[in-house]
Structure formats: structure tokens, C-alpha cells
N, C-alpha and C. Protein backbone atom coordinates (compact mmCIF):
# COMPACT_ATOMS: atom_id res chain seq x y z
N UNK A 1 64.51 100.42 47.72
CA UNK A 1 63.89 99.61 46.68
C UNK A 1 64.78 99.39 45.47
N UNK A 2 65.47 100.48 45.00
CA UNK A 2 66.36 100.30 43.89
C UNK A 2 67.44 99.44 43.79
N UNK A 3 68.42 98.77 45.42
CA UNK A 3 68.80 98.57 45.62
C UNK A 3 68.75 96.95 45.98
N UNK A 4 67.14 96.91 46.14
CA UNK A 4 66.62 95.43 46.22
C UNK A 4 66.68 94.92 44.86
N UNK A 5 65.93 95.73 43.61
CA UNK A 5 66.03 95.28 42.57
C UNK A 5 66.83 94.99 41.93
N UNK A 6 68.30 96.01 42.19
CA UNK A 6 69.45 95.24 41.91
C UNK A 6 69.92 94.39 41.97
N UNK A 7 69.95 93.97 43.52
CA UNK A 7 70.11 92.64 43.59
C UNK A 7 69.49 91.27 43.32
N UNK A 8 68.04 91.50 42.79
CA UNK A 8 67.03 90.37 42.31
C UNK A 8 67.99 90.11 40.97
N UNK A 9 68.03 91.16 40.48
CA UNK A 9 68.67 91.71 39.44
C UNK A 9 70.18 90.13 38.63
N UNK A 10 70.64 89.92 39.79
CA UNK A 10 72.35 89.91 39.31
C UNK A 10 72.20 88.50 39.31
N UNK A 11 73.01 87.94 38.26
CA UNK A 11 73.02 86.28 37.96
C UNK A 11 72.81 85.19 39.38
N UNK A 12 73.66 85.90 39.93
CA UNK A 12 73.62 84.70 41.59
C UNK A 12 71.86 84.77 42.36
N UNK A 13 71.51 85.41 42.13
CA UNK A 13 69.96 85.28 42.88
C UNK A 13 68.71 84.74 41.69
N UNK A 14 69.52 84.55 40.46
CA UNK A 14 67.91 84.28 39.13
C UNK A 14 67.16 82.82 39.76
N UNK A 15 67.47 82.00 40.74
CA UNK A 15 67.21 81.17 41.32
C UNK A 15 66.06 81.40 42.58
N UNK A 16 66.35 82.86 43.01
CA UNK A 16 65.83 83.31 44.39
C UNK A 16 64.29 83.71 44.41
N UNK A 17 63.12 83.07 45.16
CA UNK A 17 62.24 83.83 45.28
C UNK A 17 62.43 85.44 45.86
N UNK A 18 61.05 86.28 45.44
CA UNK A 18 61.15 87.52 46.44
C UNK A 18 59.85 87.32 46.34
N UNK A 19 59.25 87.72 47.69
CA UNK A 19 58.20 88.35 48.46
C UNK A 19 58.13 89.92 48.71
N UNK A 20 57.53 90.86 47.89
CA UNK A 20 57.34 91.98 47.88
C UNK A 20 56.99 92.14 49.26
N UNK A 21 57.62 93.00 50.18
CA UNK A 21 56.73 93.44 51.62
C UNK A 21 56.57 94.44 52.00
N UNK A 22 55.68 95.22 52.35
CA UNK A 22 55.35 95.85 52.83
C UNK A 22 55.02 97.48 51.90
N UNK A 23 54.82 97.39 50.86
CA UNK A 23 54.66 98.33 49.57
C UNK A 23 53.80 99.44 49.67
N UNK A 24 53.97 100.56 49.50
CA UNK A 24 52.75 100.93 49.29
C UNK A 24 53.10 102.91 48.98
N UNK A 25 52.62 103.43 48.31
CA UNK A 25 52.81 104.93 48.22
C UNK A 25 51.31 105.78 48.95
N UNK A 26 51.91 107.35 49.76
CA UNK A 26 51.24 107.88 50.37
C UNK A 26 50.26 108.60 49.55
N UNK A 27 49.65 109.54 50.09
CA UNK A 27 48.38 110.30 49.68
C UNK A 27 49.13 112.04 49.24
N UNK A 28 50.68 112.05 48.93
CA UNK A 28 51.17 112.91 48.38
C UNK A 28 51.16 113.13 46.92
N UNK A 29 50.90 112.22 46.28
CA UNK A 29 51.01 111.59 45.37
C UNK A 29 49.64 111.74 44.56
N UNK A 30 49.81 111.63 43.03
CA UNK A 30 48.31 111.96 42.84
C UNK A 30 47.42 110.52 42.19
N UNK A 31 46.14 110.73 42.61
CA UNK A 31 45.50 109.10 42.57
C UNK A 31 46.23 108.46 41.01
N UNK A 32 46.60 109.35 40.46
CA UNK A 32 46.65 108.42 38.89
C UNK A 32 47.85 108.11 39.38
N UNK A 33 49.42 108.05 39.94
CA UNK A 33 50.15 107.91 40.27
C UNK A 33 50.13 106.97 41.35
N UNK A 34 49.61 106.90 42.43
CA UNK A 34 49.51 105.58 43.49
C UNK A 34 48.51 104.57 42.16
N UNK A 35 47.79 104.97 41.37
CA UNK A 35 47.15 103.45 40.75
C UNK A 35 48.26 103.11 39.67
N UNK A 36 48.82 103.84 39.28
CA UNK A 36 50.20 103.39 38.49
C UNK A 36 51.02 102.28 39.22
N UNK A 37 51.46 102.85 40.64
CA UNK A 37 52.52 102.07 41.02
C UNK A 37 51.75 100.88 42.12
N UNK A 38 50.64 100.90 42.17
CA UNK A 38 50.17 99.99 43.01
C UNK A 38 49.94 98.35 40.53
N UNK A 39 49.63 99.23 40.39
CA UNK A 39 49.36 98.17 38.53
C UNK A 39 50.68 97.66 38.33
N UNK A 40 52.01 98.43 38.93
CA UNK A 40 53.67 98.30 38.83
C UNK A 40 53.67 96.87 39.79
N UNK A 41 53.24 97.16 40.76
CA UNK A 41 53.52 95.66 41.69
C UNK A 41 52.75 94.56 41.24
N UNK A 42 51.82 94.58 40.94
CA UNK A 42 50.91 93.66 40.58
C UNK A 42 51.38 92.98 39.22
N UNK A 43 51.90 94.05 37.75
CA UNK A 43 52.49 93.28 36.94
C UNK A 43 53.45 92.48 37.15
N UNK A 44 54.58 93.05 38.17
CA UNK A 44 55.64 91.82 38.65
C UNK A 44 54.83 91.03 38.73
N UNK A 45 53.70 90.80 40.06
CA UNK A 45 53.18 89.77 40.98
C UNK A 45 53.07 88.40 39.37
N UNK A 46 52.22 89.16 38.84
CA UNK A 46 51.54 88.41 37.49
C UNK A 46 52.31 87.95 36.83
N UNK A 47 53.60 88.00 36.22
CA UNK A 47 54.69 87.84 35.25
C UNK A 47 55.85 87.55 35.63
N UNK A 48 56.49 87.59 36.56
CA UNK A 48 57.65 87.17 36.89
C UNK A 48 57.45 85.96 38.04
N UNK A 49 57.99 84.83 37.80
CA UNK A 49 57.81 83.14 38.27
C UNK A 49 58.38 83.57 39.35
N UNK A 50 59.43 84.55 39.69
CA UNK A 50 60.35 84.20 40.83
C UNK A 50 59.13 85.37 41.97
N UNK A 51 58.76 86.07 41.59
CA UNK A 51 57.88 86.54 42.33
C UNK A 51 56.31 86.29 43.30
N UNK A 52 56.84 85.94 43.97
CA UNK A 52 55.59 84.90 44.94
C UNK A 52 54.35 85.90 45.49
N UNK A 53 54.37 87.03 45.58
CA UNK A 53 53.94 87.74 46.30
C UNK A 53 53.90 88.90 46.47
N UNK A 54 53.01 90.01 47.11
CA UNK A 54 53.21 91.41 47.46
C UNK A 54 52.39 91.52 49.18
N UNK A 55 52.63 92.13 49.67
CA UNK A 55 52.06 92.68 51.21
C UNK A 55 51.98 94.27 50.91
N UNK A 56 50.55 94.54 51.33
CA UNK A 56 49.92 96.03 50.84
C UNK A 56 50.93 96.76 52.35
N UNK A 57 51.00 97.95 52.37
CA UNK A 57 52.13 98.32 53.33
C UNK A 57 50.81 98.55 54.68
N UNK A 58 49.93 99.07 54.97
CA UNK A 58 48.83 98.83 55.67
C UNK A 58 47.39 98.97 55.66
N UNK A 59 46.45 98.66 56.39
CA UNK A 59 45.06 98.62 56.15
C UNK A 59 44.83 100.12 56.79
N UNK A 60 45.54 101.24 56.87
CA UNK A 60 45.12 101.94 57.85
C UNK A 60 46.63 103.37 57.83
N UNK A 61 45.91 104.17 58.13
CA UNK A 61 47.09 105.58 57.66
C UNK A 61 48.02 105.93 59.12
N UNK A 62 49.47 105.96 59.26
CA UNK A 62 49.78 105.75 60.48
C UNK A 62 50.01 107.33 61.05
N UNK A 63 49.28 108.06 60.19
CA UNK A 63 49.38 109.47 60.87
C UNK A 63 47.93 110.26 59.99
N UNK A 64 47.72 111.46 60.48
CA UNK A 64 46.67 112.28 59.70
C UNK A 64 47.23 113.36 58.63
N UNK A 65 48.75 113.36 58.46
CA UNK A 65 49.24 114.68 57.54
C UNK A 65 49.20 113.06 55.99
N UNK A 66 49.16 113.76 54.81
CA UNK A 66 49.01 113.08 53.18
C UNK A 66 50.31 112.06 53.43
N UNK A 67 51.78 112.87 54.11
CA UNK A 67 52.68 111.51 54.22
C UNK A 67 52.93 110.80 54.75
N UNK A 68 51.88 110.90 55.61
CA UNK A 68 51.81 109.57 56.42
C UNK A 68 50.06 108.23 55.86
N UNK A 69 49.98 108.69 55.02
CA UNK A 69 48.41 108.60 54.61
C UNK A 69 49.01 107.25 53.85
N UNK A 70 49.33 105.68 54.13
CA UNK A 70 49.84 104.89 53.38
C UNK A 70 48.50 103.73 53.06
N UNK A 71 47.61 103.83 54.07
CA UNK A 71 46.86 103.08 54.20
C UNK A 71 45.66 102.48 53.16
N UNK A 72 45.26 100.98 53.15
CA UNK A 72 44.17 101.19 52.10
C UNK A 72 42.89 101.50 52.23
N UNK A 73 42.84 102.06 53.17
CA UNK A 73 41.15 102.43 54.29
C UNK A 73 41.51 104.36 54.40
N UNK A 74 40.88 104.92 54.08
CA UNK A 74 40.45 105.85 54.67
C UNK A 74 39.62 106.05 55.75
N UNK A 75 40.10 107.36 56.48
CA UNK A 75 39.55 107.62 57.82
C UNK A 75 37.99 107.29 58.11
N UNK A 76 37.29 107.40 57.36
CA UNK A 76 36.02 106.78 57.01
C UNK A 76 36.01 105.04 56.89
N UNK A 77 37.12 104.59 56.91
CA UNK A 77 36.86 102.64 56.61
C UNK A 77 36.56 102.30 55.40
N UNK A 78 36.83 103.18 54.50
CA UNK A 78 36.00 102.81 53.17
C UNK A 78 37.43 102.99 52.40
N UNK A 79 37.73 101.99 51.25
CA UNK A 79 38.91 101.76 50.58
C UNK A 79 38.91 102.55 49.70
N UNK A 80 39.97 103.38 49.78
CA UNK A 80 40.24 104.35 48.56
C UNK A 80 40.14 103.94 47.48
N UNK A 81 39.45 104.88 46.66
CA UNK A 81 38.89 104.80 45.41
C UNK A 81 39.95 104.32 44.36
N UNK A 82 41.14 105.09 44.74
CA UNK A 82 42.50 105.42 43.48
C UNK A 82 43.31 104.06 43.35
N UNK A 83 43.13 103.22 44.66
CA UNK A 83 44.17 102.30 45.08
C UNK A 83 43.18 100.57 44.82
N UNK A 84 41.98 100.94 45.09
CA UNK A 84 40.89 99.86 45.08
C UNK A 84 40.40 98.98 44.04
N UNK A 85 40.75 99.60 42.83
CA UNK A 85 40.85 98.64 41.72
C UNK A 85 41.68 98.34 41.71
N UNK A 86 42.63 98.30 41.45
CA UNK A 86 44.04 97.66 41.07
C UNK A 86 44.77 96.70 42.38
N UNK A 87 44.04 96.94 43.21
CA UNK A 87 44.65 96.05 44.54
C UNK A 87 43.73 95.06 44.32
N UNK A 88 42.54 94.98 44.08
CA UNK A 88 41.39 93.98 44.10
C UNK A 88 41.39 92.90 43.01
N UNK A 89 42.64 93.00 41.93
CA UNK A 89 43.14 92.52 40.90
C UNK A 89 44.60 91.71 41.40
N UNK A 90 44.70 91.71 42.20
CA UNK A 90 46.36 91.18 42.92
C UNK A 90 46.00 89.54 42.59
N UNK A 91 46.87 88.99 42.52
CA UNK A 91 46.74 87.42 42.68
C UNK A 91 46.27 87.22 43.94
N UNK A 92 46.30 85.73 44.12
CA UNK A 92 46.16 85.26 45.11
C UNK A 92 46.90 84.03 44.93
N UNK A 93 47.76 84.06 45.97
CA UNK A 93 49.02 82.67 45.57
C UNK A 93 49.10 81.66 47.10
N UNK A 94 49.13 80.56 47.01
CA UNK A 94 49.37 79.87 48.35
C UNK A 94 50.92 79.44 48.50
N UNK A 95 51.75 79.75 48.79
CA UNK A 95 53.17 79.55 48.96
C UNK A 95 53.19 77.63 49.58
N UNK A 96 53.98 76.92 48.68
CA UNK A 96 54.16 75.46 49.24
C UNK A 96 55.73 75.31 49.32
């Protein structure tokens, strides 16, 4: 990631869209911290023109241990509490 931003970063790309993909922090993490960095993507989304977009990383946890826990559904189907406001606030953009 640091490495992407760099390069959004450098005079030759201020022209370039980016499409955020595939984002998202695990259940290691503590809820005030995933709603931090999930409010982090969303301010790009909101404020920066060259930014078209974000993709949540999945609807669903691709293992049962906390670091694999990326998902916005808990094992129950019901959207985590910590992550659920601030995702439900995302734009909504139609790419032309």
C-alpha cells in the first residue's frame, strides 16, 4: 500500500485515476481502529477527484482465526457493528 501511494504520489501519474481494490483490515485489530481506517478510505473516496472508488476486500471471513476475519458479515450474516457505519457512508459513483 505504501508503495501504491507513492506512486499516486509522483508528478507523472497527477493525471491518473485509482480505484481502491480490494481494502480492508482484519478482526486483530481493535473496532475503533478498523472504523478509523475503513473513515481513511472513504475520506480519499470523498475528496480526492482522481479517486473513483474503493472495493470492500470481502463480504465474508476467509478463515475462522481474527487474521483471517477480513470480512463485512460475520459468521452470523449480520454486518459488523465496528465496520457498518462507516462503510454505509461510502459514495456511490458510476464510472463513465
Amino acid at each position: 500500500p505504501t508503495d501504491s501511494l507513492q506512486a499516486y504520489g509522483q508528478s507523472n501519474n497527477i493525471y491518473k485515476r485509482l480505484i481502491i481494490g480490494e481494502f480492508g483490515i482484519n478482526n486483530t485489530y481493535s473496532p475503533q481502529d478498523r472504523t478509523t481506517f475503513y473513515d481513511a478510505v472513504r475520506t480519499m473516496v470523498d475528496t480526492d477527484p482522481r479517486c473513483m472508488g474503493a472495493l470492500a476486500w470481502s463480504g465474508y471471513d476467509v478463515g475462522p482465526s481474527k487474521d483471517m476475519q477480513w470480512g463485512l458479515f460475520d459468521p452470523q450474516r449480520q454486518l459488523r457493528t465496528d465496520i457498518s457505519q462507516p462503510f454505509s457512508t461510502f459514495p456511490v459513483q458510476l464510472l463513465t
